[in-house]
C-alpha atoms as a PDB file:
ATOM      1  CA  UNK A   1     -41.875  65.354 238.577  1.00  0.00           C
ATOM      2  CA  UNK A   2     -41.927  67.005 242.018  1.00  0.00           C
ATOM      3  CA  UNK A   3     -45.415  65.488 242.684  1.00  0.00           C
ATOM      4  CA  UNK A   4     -43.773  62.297 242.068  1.00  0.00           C
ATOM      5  CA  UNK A   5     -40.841  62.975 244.190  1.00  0.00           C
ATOM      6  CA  UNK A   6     -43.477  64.135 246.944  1.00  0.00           C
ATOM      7  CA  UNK A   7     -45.416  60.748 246.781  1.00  0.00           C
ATOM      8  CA  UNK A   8     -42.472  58.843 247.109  1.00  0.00           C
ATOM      9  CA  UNK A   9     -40.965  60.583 250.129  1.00  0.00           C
ATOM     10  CA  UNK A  10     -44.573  60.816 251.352  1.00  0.00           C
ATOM     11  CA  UNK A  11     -44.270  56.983 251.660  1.00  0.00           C
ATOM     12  CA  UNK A  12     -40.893  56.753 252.902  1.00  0.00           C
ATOM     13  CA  UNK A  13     -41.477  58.679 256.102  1.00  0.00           C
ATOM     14  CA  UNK A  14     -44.453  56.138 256.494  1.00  0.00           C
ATOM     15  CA  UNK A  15     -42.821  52.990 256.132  1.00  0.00           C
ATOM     16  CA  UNK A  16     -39.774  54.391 258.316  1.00  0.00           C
ATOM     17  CA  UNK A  17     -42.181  55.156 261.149  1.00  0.00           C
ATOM     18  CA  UNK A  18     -43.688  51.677 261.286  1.00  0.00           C
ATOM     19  CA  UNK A  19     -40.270  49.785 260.309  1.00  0.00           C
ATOM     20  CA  UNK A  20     -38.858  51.617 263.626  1.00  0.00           C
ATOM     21  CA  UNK A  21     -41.188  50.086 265.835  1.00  0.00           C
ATOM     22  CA  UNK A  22     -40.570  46.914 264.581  1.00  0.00           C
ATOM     23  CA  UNK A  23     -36.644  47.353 266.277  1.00  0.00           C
ATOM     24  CA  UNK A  24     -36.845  45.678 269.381  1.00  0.00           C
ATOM     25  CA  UNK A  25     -34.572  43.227 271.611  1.00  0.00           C
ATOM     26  CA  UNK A  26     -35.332  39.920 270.018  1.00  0.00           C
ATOM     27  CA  UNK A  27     -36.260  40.712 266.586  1.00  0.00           C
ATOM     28  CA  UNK A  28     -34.827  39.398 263.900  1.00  0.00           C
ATOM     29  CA  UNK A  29     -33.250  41.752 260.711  1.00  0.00           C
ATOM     30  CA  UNK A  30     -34.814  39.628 258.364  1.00  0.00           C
ATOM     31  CA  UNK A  31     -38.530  40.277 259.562  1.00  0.00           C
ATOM     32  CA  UNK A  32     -38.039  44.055 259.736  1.00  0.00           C
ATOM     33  CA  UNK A  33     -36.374  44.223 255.777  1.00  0.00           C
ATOM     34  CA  UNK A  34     -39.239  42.365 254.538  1.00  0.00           C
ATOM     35  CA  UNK A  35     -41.663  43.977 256.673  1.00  0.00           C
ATOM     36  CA  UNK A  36     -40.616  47.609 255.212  1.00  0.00           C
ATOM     37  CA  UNK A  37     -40.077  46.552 251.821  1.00  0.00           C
ATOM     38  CA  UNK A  38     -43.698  44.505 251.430  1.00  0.00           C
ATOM     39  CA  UNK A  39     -44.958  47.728 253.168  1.00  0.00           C
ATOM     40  CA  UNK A  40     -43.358  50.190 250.399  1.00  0.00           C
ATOM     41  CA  UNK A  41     -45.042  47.855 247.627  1.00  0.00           C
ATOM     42  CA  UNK A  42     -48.743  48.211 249.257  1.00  0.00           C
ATOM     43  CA  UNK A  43     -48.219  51.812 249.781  1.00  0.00           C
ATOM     44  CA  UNK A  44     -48.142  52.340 246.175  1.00  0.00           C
ATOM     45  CA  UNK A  45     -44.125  52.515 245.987  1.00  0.00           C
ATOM     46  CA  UNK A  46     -42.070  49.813 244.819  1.00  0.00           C
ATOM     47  CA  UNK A  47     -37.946  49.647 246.850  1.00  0.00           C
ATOM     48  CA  UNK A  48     -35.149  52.051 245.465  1.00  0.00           C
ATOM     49  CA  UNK A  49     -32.240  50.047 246.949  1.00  0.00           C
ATOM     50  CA  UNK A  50     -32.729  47.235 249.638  1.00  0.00           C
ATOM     51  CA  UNK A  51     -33.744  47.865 253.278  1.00  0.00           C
ATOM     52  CA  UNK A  52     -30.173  49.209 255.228  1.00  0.00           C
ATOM     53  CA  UNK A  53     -29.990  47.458 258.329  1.00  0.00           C
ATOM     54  CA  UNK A  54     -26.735  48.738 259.800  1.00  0.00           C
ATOM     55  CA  UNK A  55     -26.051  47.667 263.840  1.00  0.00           C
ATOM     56  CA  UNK A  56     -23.406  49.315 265.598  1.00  0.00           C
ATOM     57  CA  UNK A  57     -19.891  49.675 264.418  1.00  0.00           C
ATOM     58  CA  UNK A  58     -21.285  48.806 260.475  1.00  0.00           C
ATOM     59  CA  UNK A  59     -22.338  52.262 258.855  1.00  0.00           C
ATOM     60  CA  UNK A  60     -24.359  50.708 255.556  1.00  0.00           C
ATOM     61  CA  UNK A  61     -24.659  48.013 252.959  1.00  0.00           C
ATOM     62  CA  UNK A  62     -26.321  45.575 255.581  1.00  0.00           C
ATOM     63  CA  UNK A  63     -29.325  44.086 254.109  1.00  0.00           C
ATOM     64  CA  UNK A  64     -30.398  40.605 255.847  1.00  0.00           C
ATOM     65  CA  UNK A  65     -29.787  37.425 254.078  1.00  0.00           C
ATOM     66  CA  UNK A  66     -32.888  35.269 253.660  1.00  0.00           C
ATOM     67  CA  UNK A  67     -31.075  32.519 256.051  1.00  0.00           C
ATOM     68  CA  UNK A  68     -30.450  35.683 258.222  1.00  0.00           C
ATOM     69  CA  UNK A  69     -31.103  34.736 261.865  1.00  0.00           C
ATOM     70  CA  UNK A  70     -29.337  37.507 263.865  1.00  0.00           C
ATOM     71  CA  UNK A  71     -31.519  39.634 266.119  1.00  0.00           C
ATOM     72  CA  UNK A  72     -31.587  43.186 267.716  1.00  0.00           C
ATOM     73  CA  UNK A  73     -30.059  43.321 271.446  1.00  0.00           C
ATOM     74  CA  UNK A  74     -31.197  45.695 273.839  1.00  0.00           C
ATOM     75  CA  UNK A  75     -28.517  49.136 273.689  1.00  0.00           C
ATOM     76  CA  UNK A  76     -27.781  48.326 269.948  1.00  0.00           C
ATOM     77  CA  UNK A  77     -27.421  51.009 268.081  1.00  0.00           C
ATOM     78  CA  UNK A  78     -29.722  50.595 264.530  1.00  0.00           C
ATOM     79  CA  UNK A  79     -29.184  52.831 260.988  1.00  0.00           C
ATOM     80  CA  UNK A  80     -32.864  51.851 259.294  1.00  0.00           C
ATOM     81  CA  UNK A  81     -32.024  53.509 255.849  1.00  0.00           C
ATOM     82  CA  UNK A  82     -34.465  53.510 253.271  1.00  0.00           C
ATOM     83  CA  UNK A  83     -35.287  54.297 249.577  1.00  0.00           C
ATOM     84  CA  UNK A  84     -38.536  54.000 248.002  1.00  0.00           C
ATOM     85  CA  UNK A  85     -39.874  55.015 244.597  1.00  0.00           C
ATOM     86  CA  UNK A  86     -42.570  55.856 242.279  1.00  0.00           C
ATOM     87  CA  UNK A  87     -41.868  55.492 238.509  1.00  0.00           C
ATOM     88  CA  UNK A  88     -38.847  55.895 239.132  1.00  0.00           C
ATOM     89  CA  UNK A  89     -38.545  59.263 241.216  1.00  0.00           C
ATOM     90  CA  UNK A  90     -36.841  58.095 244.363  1.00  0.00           C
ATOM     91  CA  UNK A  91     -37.044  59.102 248.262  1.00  0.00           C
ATOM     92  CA  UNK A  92     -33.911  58.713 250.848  1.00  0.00           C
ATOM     93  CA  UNK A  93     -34.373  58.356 254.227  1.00  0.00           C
ATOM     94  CA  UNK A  94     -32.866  57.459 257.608  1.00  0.00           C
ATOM     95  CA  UNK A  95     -33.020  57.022 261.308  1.00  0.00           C
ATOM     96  CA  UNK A  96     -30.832  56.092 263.825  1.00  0.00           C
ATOM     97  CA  UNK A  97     -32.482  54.623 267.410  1.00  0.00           C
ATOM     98  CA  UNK A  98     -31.312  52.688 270.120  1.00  0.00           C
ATOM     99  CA  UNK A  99     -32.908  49.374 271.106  1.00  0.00           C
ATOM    100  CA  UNK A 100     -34.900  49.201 273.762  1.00  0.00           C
ATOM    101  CA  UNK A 101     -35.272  52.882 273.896  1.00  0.00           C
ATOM    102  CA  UNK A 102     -33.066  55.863 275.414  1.00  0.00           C
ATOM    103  CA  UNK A 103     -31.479  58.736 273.947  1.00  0.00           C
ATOM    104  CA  UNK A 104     -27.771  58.863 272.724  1.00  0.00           C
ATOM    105  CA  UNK A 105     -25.829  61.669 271.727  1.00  0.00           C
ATOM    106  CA  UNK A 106     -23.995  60.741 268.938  1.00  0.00           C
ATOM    107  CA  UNK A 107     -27.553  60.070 267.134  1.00  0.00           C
ATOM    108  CA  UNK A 108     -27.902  64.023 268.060  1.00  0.00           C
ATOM    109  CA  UNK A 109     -24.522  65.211 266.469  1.00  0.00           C
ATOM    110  CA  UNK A 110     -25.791  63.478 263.533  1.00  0.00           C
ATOM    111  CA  UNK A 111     -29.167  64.605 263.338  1.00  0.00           C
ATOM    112  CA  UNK A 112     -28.332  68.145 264.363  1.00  0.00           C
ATOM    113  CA  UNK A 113     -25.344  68.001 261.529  1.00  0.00           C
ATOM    114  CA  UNK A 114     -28.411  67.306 259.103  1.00  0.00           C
ATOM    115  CA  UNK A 115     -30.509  70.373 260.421  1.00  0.00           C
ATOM    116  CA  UNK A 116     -27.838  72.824 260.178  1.00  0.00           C
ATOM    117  CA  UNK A 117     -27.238  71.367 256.785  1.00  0.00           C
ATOM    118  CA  UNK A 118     -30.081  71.500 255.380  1.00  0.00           C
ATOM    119  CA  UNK A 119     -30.865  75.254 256.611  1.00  0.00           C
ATOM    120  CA  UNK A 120     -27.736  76.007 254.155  1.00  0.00           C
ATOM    121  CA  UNK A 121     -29.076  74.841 250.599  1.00  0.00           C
ATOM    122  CA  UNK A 122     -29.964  77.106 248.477  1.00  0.00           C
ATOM    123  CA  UNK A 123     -29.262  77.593 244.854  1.00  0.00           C
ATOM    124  CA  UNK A 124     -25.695  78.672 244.563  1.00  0.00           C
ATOM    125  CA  UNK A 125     -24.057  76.917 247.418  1.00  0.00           C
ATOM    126  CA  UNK A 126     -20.983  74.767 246.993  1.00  0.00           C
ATOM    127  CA  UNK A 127     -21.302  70.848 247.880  1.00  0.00           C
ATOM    128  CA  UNK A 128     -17.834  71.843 249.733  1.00  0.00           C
ATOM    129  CA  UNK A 129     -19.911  74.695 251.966  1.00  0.00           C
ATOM    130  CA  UNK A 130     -22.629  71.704 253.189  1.00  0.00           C
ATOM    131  CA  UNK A 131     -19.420  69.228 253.968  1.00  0.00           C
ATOM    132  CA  UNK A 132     -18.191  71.491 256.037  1.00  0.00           C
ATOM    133  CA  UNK A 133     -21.185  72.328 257.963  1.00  0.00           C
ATOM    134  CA  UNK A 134     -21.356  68.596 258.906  1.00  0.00           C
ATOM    135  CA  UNK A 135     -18.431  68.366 259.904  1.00  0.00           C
ATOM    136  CA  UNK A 136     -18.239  71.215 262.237  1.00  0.00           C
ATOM    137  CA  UNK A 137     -21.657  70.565 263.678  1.00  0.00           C
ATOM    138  CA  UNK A 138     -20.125  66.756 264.435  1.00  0.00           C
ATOM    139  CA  UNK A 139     -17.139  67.536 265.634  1.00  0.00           C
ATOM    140  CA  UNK A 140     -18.469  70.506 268.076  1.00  0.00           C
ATOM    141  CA  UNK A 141     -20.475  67.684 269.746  1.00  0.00           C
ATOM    142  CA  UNK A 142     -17.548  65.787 270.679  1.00  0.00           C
ATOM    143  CA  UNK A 143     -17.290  63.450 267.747  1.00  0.00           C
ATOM    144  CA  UNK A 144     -16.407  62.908 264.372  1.00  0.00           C
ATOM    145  CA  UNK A 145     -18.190  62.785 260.865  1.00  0.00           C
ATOM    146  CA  UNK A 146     -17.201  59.935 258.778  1.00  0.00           C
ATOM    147  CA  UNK A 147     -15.002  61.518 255.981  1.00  0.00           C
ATOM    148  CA  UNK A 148     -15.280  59.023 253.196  1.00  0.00           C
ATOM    149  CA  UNK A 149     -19.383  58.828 253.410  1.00  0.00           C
ATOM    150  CA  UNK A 150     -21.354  61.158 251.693  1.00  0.00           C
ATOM    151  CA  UNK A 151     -24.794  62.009 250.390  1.00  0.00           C
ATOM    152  CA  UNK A 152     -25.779  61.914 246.793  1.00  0.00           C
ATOM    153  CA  UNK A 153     -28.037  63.719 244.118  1.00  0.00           C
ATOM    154  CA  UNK A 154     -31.214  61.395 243.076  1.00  0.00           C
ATOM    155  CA  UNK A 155     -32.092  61.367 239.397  1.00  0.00           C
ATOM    156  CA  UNK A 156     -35.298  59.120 238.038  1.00  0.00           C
ATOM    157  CA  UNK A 157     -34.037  55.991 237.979  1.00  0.00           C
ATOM    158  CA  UNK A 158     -30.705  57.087 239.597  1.00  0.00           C
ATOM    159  CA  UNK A 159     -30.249  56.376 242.808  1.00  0.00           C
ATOM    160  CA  UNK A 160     -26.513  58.170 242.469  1.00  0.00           C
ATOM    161  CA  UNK A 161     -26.991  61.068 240.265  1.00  0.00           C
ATOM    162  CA  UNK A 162     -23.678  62.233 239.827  1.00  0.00           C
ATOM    163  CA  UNK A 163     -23.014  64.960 242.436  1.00  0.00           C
ATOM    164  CA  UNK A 164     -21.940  63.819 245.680  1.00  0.00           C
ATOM    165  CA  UNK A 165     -22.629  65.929 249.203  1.00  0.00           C
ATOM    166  CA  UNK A 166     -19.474  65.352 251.363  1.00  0.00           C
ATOM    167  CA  UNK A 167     -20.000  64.864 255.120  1.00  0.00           C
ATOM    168  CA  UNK A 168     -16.221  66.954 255.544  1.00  0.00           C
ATOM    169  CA  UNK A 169     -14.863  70.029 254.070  1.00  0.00           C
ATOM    170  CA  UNK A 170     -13.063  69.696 250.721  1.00  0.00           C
ATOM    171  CA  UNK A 171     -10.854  71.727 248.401  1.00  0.00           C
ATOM    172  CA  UNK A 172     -13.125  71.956 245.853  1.00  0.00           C
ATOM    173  CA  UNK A 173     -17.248  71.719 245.125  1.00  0.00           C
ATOM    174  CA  UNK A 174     -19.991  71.711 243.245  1.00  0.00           C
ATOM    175  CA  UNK A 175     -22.682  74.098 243.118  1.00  0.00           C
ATOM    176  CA  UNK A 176     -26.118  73.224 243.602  1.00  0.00           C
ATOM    177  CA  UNK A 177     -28.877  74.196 241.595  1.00  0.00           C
ATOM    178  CA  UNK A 178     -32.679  74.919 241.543  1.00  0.00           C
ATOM    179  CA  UNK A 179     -34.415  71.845 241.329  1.00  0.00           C
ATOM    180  CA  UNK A 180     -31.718  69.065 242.231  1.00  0.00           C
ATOM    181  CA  UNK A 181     -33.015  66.262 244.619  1.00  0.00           C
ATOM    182  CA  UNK A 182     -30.352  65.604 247.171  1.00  0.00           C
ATOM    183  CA  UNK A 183     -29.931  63.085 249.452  1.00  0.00           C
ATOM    184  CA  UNK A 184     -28.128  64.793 252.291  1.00  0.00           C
ATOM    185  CA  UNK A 185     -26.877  61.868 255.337  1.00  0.00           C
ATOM    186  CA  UNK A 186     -24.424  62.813 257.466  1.00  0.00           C
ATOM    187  CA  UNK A 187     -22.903  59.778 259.428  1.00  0.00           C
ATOM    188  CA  UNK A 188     -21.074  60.655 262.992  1.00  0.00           C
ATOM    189  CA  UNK A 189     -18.996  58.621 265.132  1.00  0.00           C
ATOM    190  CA  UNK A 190     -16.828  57.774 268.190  1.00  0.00           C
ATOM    191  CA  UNK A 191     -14.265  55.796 265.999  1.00  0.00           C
ATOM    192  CA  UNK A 192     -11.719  56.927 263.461  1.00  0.00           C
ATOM    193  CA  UNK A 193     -13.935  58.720 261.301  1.00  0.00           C
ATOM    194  CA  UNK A 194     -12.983  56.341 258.520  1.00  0.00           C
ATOM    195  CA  UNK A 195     -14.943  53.178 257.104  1.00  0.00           C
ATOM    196  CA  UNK A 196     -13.275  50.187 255.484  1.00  0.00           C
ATOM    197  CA  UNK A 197     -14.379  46.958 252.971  1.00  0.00           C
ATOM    198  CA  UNK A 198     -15.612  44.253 254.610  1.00  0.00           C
ATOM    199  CA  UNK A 199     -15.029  40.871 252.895  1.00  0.00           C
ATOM    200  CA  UNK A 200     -18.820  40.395 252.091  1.00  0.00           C
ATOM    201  CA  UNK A 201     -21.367  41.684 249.649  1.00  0.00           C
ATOM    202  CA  UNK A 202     -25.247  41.068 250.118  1.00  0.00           C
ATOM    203  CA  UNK A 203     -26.288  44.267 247.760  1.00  0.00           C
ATOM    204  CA  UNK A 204     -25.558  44.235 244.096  1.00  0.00           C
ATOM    205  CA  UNK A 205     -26.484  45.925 241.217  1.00  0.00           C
ATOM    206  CA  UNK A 206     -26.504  45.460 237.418  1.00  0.00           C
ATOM    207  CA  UNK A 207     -23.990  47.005 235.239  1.00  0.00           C
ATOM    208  CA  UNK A 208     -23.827  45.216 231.880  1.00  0.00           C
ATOM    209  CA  UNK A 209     -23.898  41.928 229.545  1.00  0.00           C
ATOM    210  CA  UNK A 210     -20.653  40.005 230.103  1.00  0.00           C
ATOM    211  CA  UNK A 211     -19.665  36.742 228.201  1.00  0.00           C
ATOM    212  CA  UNK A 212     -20.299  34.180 231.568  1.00  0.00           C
ATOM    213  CA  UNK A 213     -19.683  30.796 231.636  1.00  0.00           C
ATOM    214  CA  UNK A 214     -22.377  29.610 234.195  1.00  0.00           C
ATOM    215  CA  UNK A 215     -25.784  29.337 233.437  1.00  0.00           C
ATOM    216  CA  UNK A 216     -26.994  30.081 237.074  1.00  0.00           C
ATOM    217  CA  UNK A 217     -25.072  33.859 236.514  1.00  0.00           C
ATOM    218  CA  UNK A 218     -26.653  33.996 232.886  1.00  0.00           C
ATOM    219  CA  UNK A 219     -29.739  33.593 234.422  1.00  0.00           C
ATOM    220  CA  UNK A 220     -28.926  35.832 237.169  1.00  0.00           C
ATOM    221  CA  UNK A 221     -28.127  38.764 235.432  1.00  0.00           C
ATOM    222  CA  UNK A 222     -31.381  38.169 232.797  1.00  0.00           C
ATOM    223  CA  UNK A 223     -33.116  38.387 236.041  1.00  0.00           C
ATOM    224  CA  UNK A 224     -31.779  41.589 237.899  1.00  0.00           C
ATOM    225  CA  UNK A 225     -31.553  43.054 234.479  1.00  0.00           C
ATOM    226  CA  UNK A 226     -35.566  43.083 234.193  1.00  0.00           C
ATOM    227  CA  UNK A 227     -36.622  43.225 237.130  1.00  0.00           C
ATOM    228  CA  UNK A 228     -34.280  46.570 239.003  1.00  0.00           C
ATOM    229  CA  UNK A 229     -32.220  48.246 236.050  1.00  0.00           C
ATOM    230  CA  UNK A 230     -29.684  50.060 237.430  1.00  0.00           C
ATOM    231  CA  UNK A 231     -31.288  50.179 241.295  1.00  0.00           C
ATOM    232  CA  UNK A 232     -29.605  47.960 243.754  1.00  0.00           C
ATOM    233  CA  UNK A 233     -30.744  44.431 244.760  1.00  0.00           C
ATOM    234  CA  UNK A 234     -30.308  41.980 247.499  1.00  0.00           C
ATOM    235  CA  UNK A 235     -28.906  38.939 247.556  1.00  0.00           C
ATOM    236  CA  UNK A 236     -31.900  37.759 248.987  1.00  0.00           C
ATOM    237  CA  UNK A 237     -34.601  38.950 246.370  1.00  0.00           C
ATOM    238  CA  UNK A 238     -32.996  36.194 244.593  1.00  0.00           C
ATOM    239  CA  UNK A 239     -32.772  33.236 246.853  1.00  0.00           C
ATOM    240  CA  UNK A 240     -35.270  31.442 245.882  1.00  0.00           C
ATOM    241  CA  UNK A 241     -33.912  31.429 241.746  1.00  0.00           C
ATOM    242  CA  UNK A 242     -31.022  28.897 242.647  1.00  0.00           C
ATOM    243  CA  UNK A 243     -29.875  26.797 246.127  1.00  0.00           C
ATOM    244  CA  UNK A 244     -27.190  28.816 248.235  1.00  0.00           C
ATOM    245  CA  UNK A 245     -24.184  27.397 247.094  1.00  0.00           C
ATOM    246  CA  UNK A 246     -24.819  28.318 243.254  1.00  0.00           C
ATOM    247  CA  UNK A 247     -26.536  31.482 244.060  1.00  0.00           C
ATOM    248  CA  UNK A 248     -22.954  32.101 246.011  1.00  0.00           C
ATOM    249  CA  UNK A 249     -21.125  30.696 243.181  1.00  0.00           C
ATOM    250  CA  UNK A 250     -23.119  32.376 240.157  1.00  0.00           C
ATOM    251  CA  UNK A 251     -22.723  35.981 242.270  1.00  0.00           C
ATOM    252  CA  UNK A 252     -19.299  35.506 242.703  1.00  0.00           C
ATOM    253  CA  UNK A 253     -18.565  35.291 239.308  1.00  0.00           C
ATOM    254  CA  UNK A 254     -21.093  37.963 238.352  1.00  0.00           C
ATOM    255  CA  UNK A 255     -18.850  40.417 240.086  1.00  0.00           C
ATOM    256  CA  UNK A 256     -15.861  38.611 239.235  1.00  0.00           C
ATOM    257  CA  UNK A 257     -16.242  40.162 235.395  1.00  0.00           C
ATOM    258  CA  UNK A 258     -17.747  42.956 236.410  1.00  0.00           C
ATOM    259  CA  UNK A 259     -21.109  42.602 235.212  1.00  0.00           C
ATOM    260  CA  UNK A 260     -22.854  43.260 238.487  1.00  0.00           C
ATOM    261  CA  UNK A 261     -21.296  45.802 241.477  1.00  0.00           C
ATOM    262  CA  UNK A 262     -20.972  44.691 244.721  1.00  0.00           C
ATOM    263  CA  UNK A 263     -21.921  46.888 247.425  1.00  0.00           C
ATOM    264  CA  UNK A 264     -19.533  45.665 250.367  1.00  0.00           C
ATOM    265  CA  UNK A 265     -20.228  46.049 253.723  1.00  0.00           C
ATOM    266  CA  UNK A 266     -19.062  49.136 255.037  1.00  0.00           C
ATOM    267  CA  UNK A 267     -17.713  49.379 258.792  1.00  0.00           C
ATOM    268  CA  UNK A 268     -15.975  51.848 260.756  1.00  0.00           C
ATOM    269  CA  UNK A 269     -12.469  51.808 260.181  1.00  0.00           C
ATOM    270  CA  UNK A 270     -11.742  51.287 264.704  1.00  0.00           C
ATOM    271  CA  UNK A 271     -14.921  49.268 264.925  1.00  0.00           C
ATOM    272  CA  UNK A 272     -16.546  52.643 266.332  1.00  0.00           C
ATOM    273  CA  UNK A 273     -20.070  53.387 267.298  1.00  0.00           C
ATOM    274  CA  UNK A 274     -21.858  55.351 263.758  1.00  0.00           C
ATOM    275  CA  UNK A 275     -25.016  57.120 263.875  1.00  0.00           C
ATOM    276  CA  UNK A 276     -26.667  57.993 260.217  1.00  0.00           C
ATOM    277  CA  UNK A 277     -29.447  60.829 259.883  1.00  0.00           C
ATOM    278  CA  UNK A 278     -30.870  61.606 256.525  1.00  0.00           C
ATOM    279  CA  UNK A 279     -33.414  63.139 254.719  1.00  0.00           C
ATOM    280  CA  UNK A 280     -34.344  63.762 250.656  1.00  0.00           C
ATOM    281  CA  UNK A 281     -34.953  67.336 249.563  1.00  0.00           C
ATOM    282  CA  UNK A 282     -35.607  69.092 246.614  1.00  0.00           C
ATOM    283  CA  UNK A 283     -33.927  72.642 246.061  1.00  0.00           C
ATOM    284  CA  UNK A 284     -35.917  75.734 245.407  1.00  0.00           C
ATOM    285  CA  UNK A 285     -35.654  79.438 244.532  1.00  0.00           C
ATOM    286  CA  UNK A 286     -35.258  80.453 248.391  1.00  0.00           C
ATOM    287  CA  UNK A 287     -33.901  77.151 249.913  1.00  0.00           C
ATOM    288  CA  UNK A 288     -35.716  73.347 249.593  1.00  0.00           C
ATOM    289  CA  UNK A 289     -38.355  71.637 250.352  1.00  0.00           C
ATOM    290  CA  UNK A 290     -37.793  67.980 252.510  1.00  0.00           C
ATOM    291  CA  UNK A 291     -39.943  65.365 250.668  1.00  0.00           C
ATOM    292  CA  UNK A 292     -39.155  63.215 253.824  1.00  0.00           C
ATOM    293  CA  UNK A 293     -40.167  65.207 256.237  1.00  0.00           C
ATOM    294  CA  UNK A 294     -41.312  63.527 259.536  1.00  0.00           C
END
């Protein structure tokens, strides 16, 4: 299992390194998605969830339409977040840059929140314990961790195993244990601290049969139901099954009764800059060990 585990984040932190480069003023979303996703498959790794694209004030559940033409300006702030896996055993993993080069320090109060973090787990320690580490590490950089984000444990197959890693302190937690695979992101930010819905959904992910009436969402979910389980898709791995308007139609109805989730974009709550940092690791005896090490 850990070998497994190791592969995958093996390949993450490779196809994160090389997507990165590919951020620069001009390029389109689109191109870098595919570009990290085809390079996952010839890696040996097939994607967990659908390349995260997230620009400025949106902090995740961006992934480019295939009719996607927007581009990266120079000074944008970029989330790349990642997931990869092999059989099943799943890597996390994100970086936050801004175009065109330069350093910023909200992408430090994020990325030092996910050091400090990180030197805490250990068997024994309380989900609660890490949440408040992020946030005090955020907030004694001048900022403010995004309270209703949070990290996640990774089971095979899983890409939300249950256990969630808060990015603020909370009443209560749960403790973690030898040989749980975390993925630990704290998100910071100059805005409210808060993200909201936004109206649209371009990730999805199965969730059962329902009784539908169109045949384009019948096929749909026959579709998504082979091909990525219970991992998230994009609306664009399935462009090319339907033209727009019934692919639009069909998905609408999918989540209408509930037989796929929509992932909906997720922005700050005062349109605020948000910088992500994340990394997968996998909890020993005397700490854990970063399978996405870079």
């Amino acid at each position: 299992m850990q070998e497994q585990y190791e592969k995958a984040g093996k390949i993450a932190v490779e196809v994160v390194e090389e997507g990165l480069k590919k951020i620069t003023p001009g390029a389109k979303l689109l191109d870098v998605a595919n570009f990290v996703e085809e390079l996952a498959v010839q890696k040996g790794a097939k994607p967990a969830f659908p390349c995260n694209i997230s620009v400025n004030d949106i902090a995740a559940h961006y992934s480019p339409q295939a009719w996607d033409e927007s581009t990266f300006k120079k000074g944008d702030l970029v989330k790349l977040d990642i997931g990869v896996h092999v059989d099943g055993y799943i890597a996390d993993i994100a970086k936050s840059i801004i175009v065109g080069g330069g350093s910023n320090k909200l992408i430090k109060a994020a990325e030092k929140a996910l050091e400090n973090v990180i030197e805490l787990v250990k068997p024994g320690v309380l989900t609660s314990e890490l949440g408040e580490v992020v946030e005090n590490t955020i907030k004694d950089m001048g900022y403010l961790p995004i309270s209703n984000l949070t990290g996640h444990m990774l089971k095979r197959w899983n890409l939300h195993g249950g256990v969630l890693i808060p990015n603020i302190k909370t009443r209560h937690g749960d403790v973690i244990n030898e040989g749980d695979v975390l993925a630990i992101e704290p998100f910071a930010t100059n805005g409210a601290g808060r993200v909201v819905d936004d109206a649209n959904a371009i990730i999805f992910r199965y969730l059962c049969d329902r009784p539908l009436r169109m045949k384009e969402a019948r096929d749909i979910l026959q579709h998504v139901k082979t091909n990525y389980g219970d991992l998230p898709f994009a609306e664009r791995w399935i462009s090319n099954l339907m033209p727009r308007f019934k692919l639009n139609q069909a998905l609408r109805q999918l989540a209408y009764s509930q037989a796929i989730y929509a992932y909906h974009i997720l922005r700050e709550k005062e349109r605020g800059m948000v910088a992500q940092a994340e990394h997968t690791v996998i909890v020993s005896k005397e700490g854990c060990k970063i399978t996405t090490k870079i």
